[in-house]
N, C-alpha and C. Protein backbone atom coordinates (compact mmCIF):
# COMPACT_ATOMS: atom_id res chain seq x y z
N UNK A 1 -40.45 9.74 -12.84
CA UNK A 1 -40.42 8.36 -12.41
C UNK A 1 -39.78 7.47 -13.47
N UNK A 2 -40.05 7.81 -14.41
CA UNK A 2 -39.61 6.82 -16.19
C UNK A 2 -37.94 6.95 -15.52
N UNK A 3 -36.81 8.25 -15.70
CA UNK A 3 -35.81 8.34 -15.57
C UNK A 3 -35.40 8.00 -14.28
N UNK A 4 -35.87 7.84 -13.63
CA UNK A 4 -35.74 7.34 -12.28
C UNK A 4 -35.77 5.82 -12.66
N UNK A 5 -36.05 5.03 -13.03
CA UNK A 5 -36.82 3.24 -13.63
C UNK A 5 -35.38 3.73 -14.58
N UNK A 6 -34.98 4.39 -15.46
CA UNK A 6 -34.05 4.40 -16.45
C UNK A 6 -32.29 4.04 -16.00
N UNK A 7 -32.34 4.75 -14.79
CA UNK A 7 -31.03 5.20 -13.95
C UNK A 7 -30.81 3.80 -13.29
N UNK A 8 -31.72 3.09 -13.02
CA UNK A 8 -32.12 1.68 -12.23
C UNK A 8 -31.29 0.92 -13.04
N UNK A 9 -32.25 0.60 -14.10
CA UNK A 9 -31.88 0.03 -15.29
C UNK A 9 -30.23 -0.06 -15.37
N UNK A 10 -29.92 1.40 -15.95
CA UNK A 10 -28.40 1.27 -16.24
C UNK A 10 -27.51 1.07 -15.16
N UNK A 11 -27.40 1.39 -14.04
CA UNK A 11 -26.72 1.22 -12.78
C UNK A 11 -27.08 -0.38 -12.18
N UNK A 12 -27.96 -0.90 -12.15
CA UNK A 12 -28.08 -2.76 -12.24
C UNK A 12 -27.36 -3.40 -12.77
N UNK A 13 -27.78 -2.84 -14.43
CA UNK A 13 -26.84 -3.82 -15.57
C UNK A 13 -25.74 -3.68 -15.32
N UNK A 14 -25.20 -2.45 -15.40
CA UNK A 14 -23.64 -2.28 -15.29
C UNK A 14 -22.85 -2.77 -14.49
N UNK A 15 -23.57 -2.93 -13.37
CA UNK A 15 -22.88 -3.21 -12.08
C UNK A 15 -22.72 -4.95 -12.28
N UNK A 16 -23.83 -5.54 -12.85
CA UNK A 16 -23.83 -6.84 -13.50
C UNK A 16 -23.27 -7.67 -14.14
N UNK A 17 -23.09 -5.91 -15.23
CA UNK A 17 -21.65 -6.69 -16.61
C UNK A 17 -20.60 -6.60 -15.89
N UNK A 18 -19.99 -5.85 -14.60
CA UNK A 18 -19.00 -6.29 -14.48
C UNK A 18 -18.98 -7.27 -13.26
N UNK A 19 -19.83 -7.60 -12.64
CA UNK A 19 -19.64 -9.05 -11.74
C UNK A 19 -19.63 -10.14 -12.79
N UNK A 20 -20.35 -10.11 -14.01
CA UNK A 20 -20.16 -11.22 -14.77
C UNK A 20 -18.58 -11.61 -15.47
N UNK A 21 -17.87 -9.70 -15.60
CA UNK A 21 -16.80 -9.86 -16.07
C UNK A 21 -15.62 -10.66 -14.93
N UNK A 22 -16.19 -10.07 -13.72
CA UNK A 22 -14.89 -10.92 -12.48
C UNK A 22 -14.98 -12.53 -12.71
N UNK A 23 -16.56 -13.29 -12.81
CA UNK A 23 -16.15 -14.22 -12.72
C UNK A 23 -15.62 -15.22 -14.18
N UNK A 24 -15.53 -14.04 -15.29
CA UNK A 24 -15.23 -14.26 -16.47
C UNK A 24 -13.21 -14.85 -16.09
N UNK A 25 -12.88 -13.13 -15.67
CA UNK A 25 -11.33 -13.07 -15.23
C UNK A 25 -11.37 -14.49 -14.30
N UNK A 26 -12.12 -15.13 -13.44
CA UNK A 26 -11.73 -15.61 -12.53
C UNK A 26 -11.49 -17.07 -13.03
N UNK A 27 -12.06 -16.68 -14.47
CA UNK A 27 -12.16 -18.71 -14.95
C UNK A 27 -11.28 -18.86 -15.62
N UNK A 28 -10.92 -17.69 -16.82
CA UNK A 28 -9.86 -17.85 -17.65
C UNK A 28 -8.22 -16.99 -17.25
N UNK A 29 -8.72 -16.34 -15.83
CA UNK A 29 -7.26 -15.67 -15.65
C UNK A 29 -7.05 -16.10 -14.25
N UNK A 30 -7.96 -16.88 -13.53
CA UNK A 30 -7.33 -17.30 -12.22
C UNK A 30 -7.02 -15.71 -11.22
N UNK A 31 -8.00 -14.84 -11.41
CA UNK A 31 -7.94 -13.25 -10.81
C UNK A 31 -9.47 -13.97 -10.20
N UNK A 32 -9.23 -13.98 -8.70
CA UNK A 32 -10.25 -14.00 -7.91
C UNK A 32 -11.02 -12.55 -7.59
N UNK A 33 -12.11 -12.67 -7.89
CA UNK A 33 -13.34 -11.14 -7.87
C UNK A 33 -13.42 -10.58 -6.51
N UNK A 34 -13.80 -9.18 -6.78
CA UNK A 34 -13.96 -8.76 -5.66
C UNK A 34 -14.60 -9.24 -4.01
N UNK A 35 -13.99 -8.97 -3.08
CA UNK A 35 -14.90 -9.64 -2.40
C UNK A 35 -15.53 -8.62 -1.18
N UNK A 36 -16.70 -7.87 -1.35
CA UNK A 36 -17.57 -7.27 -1.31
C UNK A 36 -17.64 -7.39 0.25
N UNK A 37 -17.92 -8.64 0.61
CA UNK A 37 -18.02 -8.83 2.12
C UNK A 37 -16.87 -7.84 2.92
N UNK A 38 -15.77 -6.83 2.68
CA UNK A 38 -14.95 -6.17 3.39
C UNK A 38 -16.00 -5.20 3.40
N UNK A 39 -16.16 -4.75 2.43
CA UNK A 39 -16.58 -3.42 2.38
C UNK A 39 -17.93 -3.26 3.24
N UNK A 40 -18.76 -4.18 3.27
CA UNK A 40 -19.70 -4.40 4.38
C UNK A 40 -19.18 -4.45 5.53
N UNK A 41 -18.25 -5.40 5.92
CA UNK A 41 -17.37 -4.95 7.35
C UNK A 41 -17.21 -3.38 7.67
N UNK A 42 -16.48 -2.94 6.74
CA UNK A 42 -16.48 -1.41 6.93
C UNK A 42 -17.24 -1.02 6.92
N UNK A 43 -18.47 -0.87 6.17
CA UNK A 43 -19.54 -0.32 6.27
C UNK A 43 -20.46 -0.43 7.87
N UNK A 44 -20.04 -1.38 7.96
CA UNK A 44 -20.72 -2.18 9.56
C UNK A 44 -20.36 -1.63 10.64
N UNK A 45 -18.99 -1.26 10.63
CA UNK A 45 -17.97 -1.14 11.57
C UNK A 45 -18.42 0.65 11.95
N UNK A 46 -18.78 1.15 10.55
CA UNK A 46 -19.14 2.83 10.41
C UNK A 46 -20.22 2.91 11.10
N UNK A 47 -21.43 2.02 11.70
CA UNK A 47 -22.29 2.20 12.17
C UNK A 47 -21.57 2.34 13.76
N UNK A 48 -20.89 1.83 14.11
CA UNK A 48 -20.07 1.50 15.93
C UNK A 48 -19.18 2.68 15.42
N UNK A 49 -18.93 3.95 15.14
CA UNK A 49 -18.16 4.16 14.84
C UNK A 49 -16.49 4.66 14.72
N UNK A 50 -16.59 3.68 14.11
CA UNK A 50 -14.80 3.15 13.87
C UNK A 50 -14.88 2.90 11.91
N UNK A 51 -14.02 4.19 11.58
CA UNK A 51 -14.13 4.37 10.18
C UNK A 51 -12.16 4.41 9.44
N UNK A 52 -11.87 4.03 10.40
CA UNK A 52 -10.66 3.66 9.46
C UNK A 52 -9.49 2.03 10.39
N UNK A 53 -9.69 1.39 9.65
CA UNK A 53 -8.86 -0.13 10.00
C UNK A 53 -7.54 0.27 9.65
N UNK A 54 -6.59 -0.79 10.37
CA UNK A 54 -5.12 -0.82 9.95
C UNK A 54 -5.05 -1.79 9.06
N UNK A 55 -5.93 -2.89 8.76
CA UNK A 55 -6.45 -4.09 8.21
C UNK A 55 -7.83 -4.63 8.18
N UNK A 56 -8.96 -4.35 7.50
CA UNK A 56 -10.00 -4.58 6.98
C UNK A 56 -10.27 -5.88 7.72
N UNK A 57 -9.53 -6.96 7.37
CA UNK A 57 -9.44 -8.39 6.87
C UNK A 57 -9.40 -8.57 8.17
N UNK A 58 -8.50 -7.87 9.52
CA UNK A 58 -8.27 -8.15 10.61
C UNK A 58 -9.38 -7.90 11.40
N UNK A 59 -10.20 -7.12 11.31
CA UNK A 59 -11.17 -6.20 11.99
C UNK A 59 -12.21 -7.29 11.87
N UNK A 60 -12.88 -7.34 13.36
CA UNK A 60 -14.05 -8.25 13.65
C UNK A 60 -15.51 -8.53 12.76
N UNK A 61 -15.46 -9.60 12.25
CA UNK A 61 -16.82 -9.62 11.02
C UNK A 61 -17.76 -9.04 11.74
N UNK A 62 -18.82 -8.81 11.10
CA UNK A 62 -20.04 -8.09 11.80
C UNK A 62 -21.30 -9.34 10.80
N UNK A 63 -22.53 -9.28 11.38
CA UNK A 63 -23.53 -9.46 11.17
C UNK A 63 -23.79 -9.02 9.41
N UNK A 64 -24.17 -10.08 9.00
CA UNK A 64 -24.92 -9.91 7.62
C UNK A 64 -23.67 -8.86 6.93
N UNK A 65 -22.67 -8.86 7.14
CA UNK A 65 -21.22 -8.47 5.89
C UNK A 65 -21.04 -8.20 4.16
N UNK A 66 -21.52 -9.68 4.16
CA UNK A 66 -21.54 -10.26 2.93
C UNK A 66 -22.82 -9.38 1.95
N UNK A 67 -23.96 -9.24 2.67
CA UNK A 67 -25.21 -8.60 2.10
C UNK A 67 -25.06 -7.15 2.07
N UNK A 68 -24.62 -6.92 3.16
CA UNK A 68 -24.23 -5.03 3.43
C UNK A 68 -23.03 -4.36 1.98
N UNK A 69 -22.24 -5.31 2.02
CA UNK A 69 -21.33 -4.93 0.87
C UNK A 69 -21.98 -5.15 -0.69
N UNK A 70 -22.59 -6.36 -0.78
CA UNK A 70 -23.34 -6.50 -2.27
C UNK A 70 -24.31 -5.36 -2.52
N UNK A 71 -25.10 -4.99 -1.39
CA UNK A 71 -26.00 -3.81 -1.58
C UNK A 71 -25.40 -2.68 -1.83
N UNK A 72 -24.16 -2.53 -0.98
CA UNK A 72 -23.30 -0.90 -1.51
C UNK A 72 -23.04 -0.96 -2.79
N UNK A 73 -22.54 -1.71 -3.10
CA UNK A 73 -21.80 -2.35 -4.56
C UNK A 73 -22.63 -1.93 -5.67
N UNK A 74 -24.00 -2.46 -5.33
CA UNK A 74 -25.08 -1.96 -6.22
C UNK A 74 -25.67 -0.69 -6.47
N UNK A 75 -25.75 -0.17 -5.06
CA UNK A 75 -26.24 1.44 -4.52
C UNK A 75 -25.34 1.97 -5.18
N UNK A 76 -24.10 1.50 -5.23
CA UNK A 76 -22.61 2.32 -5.66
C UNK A 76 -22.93 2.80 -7.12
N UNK A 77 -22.45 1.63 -7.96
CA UNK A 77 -23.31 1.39 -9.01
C UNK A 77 -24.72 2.04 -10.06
N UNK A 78 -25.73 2.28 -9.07
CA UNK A 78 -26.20 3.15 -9.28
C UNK A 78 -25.98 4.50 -9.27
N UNK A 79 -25.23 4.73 -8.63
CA UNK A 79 -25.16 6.28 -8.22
C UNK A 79 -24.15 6.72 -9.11
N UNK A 80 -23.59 6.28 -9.27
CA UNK A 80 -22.78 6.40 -11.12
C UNK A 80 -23.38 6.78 -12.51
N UNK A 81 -24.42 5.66 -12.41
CA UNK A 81 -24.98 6.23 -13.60
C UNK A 81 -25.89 7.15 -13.24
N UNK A 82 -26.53 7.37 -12.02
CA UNK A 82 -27.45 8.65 -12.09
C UNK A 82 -26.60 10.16 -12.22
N UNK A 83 -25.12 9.80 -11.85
CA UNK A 83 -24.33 10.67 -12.15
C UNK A 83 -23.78 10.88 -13.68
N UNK A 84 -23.66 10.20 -14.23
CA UNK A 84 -23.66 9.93 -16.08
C UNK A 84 -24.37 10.13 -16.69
N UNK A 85 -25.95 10.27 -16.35
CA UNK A 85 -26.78 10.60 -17.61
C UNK A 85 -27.16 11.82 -16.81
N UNK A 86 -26.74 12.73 -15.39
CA UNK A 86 -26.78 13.68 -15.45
C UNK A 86 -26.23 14.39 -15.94
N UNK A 87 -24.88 14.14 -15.93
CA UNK A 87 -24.03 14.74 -16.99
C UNK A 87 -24.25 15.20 -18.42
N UNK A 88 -25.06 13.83 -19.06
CA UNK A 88 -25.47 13.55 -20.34
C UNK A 88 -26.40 15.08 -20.67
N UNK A 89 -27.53 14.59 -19.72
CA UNK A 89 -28.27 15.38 -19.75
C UNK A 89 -27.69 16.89 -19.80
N UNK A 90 -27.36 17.77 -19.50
CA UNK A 90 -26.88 18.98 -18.92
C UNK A 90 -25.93 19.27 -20.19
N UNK A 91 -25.47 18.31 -20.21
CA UNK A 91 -24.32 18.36 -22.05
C UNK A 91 -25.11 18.53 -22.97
N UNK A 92 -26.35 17.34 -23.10
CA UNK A 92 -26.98 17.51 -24.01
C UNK A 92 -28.09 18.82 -23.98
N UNK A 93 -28.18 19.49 -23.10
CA UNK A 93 -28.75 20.87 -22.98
C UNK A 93 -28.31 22.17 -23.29
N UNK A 94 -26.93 21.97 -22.71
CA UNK A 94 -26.47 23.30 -23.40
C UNK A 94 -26.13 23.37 -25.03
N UNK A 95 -26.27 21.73 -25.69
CA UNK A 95 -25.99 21.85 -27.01
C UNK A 95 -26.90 22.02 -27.70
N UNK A 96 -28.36 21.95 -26.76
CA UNK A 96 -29.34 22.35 -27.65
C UNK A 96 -29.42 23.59 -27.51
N UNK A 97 -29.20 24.24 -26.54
CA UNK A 97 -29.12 26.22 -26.28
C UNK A 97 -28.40 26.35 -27.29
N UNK A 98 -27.10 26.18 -27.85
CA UNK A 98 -26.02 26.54 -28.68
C UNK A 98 -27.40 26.25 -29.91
N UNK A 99 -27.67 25.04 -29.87
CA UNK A 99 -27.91 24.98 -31.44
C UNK A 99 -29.03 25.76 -31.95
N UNK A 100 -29.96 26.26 -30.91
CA UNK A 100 -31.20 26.75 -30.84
C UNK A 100 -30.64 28.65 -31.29
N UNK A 101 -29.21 29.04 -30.92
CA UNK A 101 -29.35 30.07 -30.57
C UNK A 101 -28.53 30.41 -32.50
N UNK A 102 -27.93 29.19 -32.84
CA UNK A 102 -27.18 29.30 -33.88
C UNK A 102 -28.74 29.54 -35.40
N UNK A 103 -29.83 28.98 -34.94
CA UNK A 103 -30.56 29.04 -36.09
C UNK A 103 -31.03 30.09 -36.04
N UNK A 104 -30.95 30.52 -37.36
CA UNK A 104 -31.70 31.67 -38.21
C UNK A 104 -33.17 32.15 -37.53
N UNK A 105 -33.39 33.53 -37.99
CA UNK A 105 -34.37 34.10 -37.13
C UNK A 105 -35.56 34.03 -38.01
N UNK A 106 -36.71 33.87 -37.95
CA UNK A 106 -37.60 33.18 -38.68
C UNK A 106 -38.63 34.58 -38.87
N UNK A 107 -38.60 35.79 -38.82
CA UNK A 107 -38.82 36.80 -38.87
C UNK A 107 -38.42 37.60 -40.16
């Protein structure tokens, strides 16, 4: 449960530092941020399903858009880093096998 609360943690923030970074770009570089509400369209649209547009932007809004996409965004987000410190993890395992197997025999 702790690494589970851990994976939260890092997949929140991250996803955080970089919405903070869009509207960073958006003040001093005039680069308007993502806008999340498509991807909820699509996502929306996958429920009726119809999974590929010729134009996103063209394709009929759906109900609650805007929320469906911020939540992927985040889910997304997460699922990154639970994929990164699995990684971590599994790296950092076989280097302890290596290192475990490299020490001297105590016999």
């Amino acid at each position: 449960m702790n690494q589970l609360l851990f994976i939260a943690f890092i997949g929140i923030g991250a996803t955080a530092v970089t919405d903070l970074w869009g509207i960073v770009r958006k003040t001093l570089l005039g680069i308007p941020p993502p806008n999340y509400g498509m991807v909820g369209r699509w996502i929306a649209h996958m429920a009726h399903g119809q999974f590929r547009h010729d134009s996103i932007a063209a394709s009929s809004p759906r109900r609650a858009e805007h929320f469906i996409g911020w939540v992927a965004h985040y889910l997304i987000g997460t699922a990154f880093a639970a994929l990164l410190i699995g990684i971590w993890v599994r790296s950092l395992l076989s280097s302890f096998r290596l290192f475990i197997f490299l020490l001297p025999d105590s016999a």
